[in-house]
C-alpha atoms as a PDB file:
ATOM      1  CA  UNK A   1      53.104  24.727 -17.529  1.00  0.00           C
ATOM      2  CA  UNK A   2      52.490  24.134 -21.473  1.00  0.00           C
ATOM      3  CA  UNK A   3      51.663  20.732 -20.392  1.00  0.00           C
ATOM      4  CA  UNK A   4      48.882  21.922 -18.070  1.00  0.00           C
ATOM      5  CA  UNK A   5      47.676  24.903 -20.675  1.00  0.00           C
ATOM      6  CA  UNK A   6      47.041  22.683 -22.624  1.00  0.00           C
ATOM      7  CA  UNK A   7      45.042  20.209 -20.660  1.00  0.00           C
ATOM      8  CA  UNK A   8      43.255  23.014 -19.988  1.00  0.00           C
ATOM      9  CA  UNK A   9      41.978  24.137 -22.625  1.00  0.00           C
ATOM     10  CA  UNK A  10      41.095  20.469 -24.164  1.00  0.00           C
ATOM     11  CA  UNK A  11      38.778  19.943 -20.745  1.00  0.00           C
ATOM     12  CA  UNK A  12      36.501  22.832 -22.451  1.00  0.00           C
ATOM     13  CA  UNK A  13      35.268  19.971 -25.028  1.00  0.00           C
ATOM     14  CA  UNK A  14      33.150  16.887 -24.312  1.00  0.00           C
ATOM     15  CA  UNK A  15      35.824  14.317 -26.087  1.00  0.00           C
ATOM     16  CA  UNK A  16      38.548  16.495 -25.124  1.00  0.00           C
ATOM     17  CA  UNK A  17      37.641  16.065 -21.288  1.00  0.00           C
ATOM     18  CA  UNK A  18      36.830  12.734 -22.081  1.00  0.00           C
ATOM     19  CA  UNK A  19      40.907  12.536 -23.038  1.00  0.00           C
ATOM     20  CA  UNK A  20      42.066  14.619 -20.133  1.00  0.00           C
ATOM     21  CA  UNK A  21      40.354  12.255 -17.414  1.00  0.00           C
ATOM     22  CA  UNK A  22      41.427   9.097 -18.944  1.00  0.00           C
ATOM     23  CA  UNK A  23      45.071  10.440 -18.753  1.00  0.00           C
ATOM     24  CA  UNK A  24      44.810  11.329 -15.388  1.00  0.00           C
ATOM     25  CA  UNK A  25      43.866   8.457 -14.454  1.00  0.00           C
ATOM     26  CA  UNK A  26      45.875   5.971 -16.549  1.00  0.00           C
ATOM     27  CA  UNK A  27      49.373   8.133 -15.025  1.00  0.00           C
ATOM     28  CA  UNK A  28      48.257  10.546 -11.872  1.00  0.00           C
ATOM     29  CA  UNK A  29      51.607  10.563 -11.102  1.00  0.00           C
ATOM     30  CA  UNK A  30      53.333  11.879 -13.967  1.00  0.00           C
ATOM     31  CA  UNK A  31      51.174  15.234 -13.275  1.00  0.00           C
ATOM     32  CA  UNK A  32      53.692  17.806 -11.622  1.00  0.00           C
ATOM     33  CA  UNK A  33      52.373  20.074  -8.733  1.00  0.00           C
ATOM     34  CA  UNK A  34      51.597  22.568 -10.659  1.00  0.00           C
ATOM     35  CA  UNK A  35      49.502  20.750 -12.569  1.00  0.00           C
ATOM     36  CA  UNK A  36      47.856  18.842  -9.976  1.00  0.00           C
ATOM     37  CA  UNK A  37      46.793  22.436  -8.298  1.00  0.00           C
ATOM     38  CA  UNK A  38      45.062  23.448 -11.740  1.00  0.00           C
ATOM     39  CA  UNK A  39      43.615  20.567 -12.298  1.00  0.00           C
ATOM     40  CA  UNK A  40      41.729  20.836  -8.386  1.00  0.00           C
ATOM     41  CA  UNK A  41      40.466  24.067  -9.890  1.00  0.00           C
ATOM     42  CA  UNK A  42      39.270  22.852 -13.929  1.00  0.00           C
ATOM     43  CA  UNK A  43      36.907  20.290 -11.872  1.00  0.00           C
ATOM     44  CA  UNK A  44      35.530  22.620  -9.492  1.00  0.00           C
ATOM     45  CA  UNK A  45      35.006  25.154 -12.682  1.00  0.00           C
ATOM     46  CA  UNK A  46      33.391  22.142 -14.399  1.00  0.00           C
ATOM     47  CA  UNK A  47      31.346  20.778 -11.772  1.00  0.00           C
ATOM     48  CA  UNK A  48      29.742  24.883 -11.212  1.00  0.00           C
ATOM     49  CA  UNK A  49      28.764  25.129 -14.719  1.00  0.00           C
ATOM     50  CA  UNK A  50      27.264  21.679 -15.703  1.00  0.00           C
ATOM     51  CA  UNK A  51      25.194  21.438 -12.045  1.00  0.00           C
ATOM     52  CA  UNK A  52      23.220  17.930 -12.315  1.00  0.00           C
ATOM     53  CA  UNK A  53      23.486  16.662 -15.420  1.00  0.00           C
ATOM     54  CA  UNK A  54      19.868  17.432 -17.367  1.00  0.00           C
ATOM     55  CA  UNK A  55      19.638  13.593 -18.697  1.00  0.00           C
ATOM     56  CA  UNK A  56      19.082  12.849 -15.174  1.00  0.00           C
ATOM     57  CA  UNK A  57      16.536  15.293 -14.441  1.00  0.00           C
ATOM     58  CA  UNK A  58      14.531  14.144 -17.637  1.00  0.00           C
ATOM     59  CA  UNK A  59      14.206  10.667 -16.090  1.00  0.00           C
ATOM     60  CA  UNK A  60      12.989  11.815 -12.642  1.00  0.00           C
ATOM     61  CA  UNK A  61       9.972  14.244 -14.999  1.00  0.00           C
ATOM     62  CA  UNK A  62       9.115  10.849 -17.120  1.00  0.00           C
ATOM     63  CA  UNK A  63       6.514   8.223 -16.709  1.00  0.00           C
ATOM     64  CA  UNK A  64       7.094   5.460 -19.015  1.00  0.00           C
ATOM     65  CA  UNK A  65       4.697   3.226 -20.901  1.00  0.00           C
ATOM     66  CA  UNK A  66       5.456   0.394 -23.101  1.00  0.00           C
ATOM     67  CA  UNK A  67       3.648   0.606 -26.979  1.00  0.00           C
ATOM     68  CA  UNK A  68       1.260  -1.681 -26.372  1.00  0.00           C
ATOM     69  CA  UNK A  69       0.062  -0.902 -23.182  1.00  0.00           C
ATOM     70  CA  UNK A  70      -0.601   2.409 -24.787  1.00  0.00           C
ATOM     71  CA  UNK A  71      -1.989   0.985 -27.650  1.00  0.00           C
ATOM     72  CA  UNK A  72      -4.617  -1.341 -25.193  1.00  0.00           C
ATOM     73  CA  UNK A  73      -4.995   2.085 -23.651  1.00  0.00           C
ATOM     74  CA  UNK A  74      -6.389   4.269 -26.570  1.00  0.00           C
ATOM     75  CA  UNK A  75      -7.924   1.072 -27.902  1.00  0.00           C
ATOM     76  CA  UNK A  76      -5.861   0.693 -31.071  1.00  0.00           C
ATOM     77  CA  UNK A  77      -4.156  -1.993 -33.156  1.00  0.00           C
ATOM     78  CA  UNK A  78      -3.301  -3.315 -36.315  1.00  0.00           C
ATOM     79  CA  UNK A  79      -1.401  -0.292 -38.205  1.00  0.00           C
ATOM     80  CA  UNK A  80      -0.385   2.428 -36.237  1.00  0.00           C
ATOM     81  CA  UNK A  81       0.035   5.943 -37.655  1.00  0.00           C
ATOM     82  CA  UNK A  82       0.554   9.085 -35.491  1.00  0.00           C
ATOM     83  CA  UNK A  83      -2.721  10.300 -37.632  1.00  0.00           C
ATOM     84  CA  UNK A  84      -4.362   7.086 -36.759  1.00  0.00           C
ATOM     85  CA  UNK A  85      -3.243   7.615 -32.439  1.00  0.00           C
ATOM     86  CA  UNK A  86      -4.013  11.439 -32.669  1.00  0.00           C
ATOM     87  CA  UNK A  87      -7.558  10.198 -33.457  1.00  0.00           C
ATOM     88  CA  UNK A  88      -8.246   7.608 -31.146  1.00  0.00           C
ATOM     89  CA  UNK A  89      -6.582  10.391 -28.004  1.00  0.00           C
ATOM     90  CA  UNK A  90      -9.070  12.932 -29.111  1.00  0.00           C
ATOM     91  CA  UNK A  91     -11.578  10.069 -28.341  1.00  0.00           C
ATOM     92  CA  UNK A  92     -10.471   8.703 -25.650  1.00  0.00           C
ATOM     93  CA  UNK A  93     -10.256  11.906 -23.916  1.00  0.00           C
ATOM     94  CA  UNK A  94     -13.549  13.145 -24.919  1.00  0.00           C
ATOM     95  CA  UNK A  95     -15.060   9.911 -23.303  1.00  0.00           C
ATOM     96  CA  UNK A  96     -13.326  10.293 -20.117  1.00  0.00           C
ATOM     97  CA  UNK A  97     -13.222  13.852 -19.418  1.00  0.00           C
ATOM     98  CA  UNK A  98     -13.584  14.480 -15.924  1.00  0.00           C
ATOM     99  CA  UNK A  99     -16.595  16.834 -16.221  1.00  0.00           C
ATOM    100  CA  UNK A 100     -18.642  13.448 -16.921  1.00  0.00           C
ATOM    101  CA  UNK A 101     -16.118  11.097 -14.874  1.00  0.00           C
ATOM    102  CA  UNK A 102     -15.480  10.577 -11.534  1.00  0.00           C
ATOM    103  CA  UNK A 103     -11.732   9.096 -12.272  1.00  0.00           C
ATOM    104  CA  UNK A 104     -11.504  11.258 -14.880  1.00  0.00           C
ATOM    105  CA  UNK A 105      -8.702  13.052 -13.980  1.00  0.00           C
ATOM    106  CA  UNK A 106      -6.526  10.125 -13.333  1.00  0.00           C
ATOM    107  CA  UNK A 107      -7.977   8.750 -16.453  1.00  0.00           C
ATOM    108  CA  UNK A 108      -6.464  11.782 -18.514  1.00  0.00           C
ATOM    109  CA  UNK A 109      -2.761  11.284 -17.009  1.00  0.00           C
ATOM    110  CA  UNK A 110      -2.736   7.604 -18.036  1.00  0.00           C
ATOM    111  CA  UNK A 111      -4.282   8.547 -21.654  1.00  0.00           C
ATOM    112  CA  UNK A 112      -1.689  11.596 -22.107  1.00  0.00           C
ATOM    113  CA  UNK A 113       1.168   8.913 -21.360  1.00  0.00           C
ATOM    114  CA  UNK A 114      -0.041   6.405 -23.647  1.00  0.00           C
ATOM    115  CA  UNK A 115      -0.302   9.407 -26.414  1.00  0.00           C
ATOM    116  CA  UNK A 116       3.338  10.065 -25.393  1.00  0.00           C
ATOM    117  CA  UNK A 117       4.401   6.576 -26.056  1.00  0.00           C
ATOM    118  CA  UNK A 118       2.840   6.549 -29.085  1.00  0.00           C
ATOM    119  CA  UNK A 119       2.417   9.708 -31.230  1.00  0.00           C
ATOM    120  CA  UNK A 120       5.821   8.979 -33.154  1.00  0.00           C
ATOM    121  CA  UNK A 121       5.176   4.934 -33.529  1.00  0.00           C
ATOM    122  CA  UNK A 122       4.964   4.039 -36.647  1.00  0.00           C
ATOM    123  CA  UNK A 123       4.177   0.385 -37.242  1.00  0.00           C
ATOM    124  CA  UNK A 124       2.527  -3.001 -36.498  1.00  0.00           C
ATOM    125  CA  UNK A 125       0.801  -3.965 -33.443  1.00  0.00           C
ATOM    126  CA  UNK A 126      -1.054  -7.274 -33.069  1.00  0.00           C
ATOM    127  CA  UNK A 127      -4.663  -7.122 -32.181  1.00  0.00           C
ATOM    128  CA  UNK A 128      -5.358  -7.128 -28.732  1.00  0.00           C
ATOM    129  CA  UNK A 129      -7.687  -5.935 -25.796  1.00  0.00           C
ATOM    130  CA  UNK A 130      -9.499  -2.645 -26.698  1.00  0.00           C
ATOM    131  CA  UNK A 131     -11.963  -2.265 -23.630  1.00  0.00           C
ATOM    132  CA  UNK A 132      -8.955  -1.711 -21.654  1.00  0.00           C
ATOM    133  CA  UNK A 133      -9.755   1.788 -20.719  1.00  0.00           C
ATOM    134  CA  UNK A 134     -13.393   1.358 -20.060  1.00  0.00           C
ATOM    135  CA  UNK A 135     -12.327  -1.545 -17.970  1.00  0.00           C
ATOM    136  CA  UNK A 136      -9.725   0.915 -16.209  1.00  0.00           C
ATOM    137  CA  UNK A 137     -12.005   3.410 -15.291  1.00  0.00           C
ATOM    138  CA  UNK A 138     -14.650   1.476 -13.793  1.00  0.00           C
ATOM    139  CA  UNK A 139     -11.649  -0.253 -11.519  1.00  0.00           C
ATOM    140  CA  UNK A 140     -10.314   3.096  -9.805  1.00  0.00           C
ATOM    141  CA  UNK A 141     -14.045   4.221 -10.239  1.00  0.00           C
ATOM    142  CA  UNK A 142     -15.055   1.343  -8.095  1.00  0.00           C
ATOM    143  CA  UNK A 143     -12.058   1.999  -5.163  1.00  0.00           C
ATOM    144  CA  UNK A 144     -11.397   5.603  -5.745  1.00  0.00           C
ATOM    145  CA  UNK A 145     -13.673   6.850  -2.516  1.00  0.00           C
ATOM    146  CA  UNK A 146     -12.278   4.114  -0.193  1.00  0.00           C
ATOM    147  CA  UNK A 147     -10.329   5.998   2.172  1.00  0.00           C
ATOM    148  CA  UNK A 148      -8.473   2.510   3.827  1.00  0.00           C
ATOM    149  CA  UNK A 149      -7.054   1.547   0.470  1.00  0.00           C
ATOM    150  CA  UNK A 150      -3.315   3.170  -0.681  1.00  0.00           C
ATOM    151  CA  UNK A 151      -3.864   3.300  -4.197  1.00  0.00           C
ATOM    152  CA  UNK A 152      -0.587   4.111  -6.872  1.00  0.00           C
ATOM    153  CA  UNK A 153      -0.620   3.905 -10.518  1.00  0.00           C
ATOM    154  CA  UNK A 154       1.903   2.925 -12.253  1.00  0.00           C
ATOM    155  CA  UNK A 155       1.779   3.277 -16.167  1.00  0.00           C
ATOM    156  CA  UNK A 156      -1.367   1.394 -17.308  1.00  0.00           C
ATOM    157  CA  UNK A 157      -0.901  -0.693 -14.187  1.00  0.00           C
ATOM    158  CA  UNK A 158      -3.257   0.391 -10.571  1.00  0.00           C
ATOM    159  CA  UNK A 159      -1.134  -0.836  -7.566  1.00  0.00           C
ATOM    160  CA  UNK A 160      -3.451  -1.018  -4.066  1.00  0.00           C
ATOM    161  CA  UNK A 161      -2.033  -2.015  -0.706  1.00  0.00           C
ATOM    162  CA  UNK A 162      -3.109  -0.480   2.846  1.00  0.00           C
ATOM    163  CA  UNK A 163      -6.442  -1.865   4.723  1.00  0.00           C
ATOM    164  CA  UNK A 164      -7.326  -4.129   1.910  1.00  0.00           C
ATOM    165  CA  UNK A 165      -8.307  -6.915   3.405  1.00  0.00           C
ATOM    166  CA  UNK A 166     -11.765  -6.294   4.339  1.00  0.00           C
ATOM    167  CA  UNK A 167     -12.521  -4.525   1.199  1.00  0.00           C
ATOM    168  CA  UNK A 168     -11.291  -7.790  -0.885  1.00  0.00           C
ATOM    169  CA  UNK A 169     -14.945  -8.619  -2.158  1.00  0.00           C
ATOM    170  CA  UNK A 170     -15.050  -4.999  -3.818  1.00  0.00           C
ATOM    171  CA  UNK A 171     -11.866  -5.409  -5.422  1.00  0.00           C
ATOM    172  CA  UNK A 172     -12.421  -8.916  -6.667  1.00  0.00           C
ATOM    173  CA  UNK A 173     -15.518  -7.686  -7.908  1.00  0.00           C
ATOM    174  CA  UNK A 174     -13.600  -4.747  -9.530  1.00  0.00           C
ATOM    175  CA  UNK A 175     -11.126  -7.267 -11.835  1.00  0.00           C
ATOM    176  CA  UNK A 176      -8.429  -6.667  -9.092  1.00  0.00           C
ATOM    177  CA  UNK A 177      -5.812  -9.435  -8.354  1.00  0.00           C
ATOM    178  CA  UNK A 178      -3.773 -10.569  -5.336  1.00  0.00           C
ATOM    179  CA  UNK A 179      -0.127 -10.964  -5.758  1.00  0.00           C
ATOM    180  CA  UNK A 180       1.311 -12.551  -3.159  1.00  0.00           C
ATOM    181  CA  UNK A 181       4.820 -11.620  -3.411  1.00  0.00           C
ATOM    182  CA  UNK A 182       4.063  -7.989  -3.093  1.00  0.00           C
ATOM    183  CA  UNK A 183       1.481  -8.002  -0.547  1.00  0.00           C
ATOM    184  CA  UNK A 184      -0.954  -5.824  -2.944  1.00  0.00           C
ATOM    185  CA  UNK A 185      -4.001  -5.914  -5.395  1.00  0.00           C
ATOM    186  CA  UNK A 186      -3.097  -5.153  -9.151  1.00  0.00           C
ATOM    187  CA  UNK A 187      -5.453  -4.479 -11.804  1.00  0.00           C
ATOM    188  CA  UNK A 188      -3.522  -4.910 -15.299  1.00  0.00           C
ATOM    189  CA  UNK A 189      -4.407  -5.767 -19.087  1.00  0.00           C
ATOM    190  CA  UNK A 190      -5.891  -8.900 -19.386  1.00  0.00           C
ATOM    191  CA  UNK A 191      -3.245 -10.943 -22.073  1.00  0.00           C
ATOM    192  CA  UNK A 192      -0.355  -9.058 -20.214  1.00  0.00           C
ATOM    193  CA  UNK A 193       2.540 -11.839 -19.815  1.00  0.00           C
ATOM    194  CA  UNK A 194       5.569 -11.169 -17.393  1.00  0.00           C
ATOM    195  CA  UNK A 195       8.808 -11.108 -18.164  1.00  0.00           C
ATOM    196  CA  UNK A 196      10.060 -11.319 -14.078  1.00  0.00           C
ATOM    197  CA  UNK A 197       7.304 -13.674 -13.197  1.00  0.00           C
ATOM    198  CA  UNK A 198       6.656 -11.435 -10.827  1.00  0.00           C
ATOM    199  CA  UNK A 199      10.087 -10.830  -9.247  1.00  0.00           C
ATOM    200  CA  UNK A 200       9.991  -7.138  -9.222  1.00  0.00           C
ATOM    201  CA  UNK A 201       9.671  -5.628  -6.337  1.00  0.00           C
ATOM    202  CA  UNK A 202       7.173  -2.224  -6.282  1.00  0.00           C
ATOM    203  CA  UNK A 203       9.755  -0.471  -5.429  1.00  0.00           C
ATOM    204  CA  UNK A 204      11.714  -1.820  -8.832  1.00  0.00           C
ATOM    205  CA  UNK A 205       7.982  -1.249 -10.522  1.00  0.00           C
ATOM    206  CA  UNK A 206       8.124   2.077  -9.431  1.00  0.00           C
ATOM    207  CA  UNK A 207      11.403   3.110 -10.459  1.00  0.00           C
ATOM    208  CA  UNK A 208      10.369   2.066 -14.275  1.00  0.00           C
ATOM    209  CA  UNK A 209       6.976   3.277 -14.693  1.00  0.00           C
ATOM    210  CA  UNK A 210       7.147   6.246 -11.972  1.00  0.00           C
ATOM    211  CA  UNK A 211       4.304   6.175  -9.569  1.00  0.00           C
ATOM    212  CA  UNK A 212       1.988   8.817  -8.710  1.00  0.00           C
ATOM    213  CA  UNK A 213      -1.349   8.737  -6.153  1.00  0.00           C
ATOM    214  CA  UNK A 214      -4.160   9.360  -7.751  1.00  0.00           C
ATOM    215  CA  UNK A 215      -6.896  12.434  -6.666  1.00  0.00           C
ATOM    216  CA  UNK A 216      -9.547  11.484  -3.725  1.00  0.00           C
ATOM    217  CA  UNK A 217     -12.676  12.034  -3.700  1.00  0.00           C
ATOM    218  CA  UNK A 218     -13.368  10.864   0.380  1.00  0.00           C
ATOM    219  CA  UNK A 219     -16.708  12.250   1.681  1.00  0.00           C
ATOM    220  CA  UNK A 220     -16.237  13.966   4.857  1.00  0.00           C
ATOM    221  CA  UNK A 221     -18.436  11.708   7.595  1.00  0.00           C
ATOM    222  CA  UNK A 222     -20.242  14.693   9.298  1.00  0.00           C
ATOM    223  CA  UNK A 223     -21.239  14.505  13.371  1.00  0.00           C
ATOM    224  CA  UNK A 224     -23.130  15.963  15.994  1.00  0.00           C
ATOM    225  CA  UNK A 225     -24.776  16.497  19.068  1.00  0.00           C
END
């Protein structure tokens, strides 16, 4: 019973549960009944008062983007300061605000992640493409009232599968790109180089940069007699 107190009251403590289950495990056996019977109940105490773990949760809420996609993004390089990224958001989202912008609102969420990724950096980034985000918004601009088309982005990435094929021309013509693998159209930064070569799946895609459908703006067709 001393035994089990006190395996009790160590379970209270990250690195003293962290003790208790590797001893249970290493030697179940040498647990008596009595033991076994309070140890049924520490877990089920544990498991009420912990509920999923918030790490967990955090990852579900979170759309990633990588630095430099950010950076291509808010149309920065060379030094990067949060002063210097603080500037260029208040730009960025100036230029695109929805009241003048048809993608506008989509064009917000992907500038408000790239601040995210960014607005603690403090360092070097190589020059690179800064018309990304004009580029952008004339893409989902372009496909945005096309009702066929699935459209998902995906960080600084625009995924588009569904009825594409006989709307090809106006996604060529929109700096869209075939990939073969996934059976889908992808509009990304130009100098972009992939690690995968294009292994991952979307689904894989997805899982890393979270994936969201963007706001439609499909005119109703209107009928009658």
């Amino acid at each position: 019973m001393i035994f089990t107190q006190a395996l009790l009251a160590k379970c209270f403590s990250l690195d003293g549960f962290s003790r208790f289950v590797a001893t249970i495990l290493v030697a179940p056996k040498k647990l008596c009944f009595g033991a076994q019977v309070h140890l049924k109940k520490v877990f089920a105490l544990i498991s009420k008062r912990s509920g999923k773990p918030k790490h967990r949760q955090q990852l579900k809420r979170k759309i990633l983007m990588n630095i430099y996609d950010a950076a291509k993004i808010l149309g920065i390089f060379g030094e990067i300061t949060p002063e210097k990224t603080k500037t260029a958001y208040r730009a960025a989202c100036k230029k695109y605000h929805p009241d003048i912008n048809k993608a506008g609102e989509e064009m917000m969420k992907i500038i408000n992640q790239a601040y995210d990724a960014l607005k603690d950096y403090q360092g070097e980034i190589k020059e690179q493409q800064t018309d990304y985000s004009d580029l952008l918004n004339d893409a989902l601009n372009a496909i945005l009232n096309i009702s066929d088309l699935v459209i998902e982005i995906c960080g600084a990435w625009v995924w588009v599968t569904g009825d594409t094929r006989k709307h090809k021309d106006v996604l060529k013509e929109a700096n869209f790109r075939w990939a073969s693998k996934k059976k889908a159209w992808y509009f990304r930064p130009e100098d972009f180089k992939s690690r995968s070569k294009g292994n991952k799946t979307l689904s894989e895609i997805r899982e890393t940069y979270g994936s969201y459908a963007p706001k439609r703006f499909i005119p109703m067709i209107q009928g009658g007699a």
